[in-house]
Protein backbone atom coordinates (compact mmCIF):
# COMPACT_ATOMS: atom_id res chain seq x y z
CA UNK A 1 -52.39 59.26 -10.15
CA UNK A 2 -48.51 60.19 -11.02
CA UNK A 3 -45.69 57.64 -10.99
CA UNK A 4 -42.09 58.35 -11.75
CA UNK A 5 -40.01 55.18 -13.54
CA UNK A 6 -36.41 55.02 -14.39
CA UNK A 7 -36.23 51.53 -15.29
CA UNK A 8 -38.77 48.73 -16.64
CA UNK A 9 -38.55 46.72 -13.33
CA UNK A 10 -40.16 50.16 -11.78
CA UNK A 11 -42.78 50.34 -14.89
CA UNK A 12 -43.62 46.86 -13.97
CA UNK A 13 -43.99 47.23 -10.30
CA UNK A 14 -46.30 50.60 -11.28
CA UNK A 15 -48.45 48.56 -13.22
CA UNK A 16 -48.81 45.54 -11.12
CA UNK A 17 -50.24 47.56 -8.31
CA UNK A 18 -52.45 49.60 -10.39
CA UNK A 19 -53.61 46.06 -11.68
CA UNK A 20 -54.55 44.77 -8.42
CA UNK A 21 -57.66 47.18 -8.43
CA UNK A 22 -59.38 46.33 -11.65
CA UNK A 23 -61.70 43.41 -12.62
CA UNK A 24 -63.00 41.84 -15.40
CA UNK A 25 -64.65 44.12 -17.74
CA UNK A 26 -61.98 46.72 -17.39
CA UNK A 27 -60.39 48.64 -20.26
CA UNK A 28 -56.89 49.87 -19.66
CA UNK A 29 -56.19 52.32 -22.55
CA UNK A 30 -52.20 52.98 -23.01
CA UNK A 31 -50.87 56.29 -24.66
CA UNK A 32 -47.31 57.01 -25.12
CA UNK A 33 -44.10 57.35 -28.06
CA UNK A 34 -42.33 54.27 -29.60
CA UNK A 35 -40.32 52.60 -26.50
CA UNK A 36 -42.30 54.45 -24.01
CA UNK A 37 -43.18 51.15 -22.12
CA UNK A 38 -46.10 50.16 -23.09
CA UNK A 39 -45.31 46.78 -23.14
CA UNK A 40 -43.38 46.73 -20.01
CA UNK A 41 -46.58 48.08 -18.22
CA UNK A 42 -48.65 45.43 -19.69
CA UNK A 43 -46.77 43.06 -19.09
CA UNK A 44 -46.43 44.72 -15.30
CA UNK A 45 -50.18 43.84 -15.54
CA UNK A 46 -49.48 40.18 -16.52
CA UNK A 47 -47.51 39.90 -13.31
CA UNK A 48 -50.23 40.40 -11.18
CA UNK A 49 -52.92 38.31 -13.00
CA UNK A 50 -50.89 35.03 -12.53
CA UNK A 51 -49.80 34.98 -16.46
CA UNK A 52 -47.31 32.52 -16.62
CA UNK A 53 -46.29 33.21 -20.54
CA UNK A 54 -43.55 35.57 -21.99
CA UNK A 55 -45.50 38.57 -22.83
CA UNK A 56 -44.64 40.56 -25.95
CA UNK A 57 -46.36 43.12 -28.07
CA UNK A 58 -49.19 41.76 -30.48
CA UNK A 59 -48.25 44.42 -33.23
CA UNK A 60 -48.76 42.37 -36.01
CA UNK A 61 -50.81 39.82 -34.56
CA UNK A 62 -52.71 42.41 -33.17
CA UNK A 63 -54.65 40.59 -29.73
CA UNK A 64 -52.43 38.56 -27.47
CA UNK A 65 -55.03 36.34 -24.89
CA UNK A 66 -52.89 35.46 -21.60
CA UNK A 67 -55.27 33.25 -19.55
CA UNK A 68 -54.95 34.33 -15.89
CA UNK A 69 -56.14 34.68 -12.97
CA UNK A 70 -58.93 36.86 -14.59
CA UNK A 71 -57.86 36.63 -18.99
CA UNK A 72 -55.49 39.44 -20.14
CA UNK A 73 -56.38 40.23 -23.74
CA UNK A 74 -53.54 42.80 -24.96
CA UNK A 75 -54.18 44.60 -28.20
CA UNK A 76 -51.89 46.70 -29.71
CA UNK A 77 -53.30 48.95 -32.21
CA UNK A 78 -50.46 50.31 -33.81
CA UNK A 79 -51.34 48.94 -37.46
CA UNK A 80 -55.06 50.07 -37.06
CA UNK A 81 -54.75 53.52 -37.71
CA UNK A 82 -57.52 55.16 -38.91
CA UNK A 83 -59.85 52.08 -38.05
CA UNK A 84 -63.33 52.15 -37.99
CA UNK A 85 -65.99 50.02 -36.05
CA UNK A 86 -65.31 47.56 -39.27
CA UNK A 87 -61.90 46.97 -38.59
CA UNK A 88 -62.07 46.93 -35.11
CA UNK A 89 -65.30 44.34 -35.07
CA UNK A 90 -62.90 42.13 -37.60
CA UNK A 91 -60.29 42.24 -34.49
CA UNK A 92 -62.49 41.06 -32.29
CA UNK A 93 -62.52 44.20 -30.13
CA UNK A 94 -65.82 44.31 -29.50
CA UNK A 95 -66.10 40.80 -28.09
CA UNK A 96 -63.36 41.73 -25.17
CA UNK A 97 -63.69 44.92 -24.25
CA UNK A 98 -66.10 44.66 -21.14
CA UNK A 99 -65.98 41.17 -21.45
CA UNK A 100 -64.88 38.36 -18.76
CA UNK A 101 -61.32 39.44 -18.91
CA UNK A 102 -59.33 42.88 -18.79
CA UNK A 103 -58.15 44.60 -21.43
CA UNK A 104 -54.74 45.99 -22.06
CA UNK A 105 -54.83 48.28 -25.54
CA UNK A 106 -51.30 49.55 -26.76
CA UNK A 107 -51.37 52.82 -29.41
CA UNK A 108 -55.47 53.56 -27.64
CA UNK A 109 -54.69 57.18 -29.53
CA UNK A 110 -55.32 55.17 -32.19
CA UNK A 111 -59.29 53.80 -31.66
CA UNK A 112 -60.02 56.71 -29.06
CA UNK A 113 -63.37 57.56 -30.39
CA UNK A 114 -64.12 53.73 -29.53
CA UNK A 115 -62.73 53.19 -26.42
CA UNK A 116 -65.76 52.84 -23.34
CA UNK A 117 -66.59 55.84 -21.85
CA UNK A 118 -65.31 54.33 -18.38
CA UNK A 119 -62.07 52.80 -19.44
CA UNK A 120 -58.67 53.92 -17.45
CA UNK A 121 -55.88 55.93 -19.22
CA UNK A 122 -52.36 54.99 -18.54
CA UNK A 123 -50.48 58.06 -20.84
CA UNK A 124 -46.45 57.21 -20.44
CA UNK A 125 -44.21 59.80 -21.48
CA UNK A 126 -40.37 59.98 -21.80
CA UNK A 127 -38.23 61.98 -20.02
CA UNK A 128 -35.90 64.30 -22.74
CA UNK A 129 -33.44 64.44 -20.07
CA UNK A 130 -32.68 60.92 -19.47
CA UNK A 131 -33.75 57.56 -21.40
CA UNK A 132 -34.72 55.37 -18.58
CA UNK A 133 -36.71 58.27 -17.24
CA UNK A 134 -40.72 57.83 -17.56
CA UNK A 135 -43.75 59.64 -16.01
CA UNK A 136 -46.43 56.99 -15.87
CA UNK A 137 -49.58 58.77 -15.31
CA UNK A 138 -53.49 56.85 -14.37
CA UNK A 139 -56.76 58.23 -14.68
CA UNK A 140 -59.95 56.93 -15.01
CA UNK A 141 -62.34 58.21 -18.11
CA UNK A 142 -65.39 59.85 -17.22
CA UNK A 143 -64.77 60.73 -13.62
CA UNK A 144 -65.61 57.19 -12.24
């Protein structure tokens, strides 16, 4: 799936739809530059699972839990780089990926050799022509 956004009302509309077909257990892995709208698209997912709190991006917290409707559990990867299973079991990534809530992984490029084999791919990229400009684009890993 393809999406055009030129602002992060749109981003978050995008990604509150796209939210209302996943469960718990799902892995949403997000690619895309510094101020792509990561962020925005999570919290776009946050919308939709009933999350009441401000989200923001965990970068040096690294896991932000948002109970919801079904639990958000938003990583952001960003200071990982390079991790191994090691770093990523001291995270706790293992314990919520394909757990009882869904979750939402900023900088995935990061971790990709551990991200499930089924999880969805949400790659935003910036448009060079205009700075509001984004093409938001979904696929699911592994053909499912």
């Amino acid at each position: 799936m393809e999406y055009f956004s030129n602002s992060q009302e749109q981003t978050e509309y995008i990604a509150s739809e796209f939210t209302k077909t996943l469960k718990a257990g799902d892995v949403v892995a997000l690619f895309g530059d510094l101020g792509a709208g990561k962020t925005a698209f999570v919290r776009g997912m946050a919308n939709a699972l009933g999350v009441t709190e401000h989200v923001t991006s965990p970068t040096f917290v690294i896991l932000n839990e948002y109970p919801g409707a079904v639990p958000l559990y938003h990583f952001d990867m960003y200071r990982l780089e390079g991790a191994d299973e090691e770093a990523l079991n001291d995270v706790g990534y293992y314990e919520y990926a394909g757990g009882d809530g869904i979750c939402a992984i900023e900088w995935s490029e990061y971790i990709e050799d551990y991200l499930p084999k089924d999880c969805y791919r949400v790659k935003i990229t910036l448009d060079d022509g205009d700075e509001r400009a984004r093409r938001i684009e979904i696929s699911r890993a592994g053909g499912a």
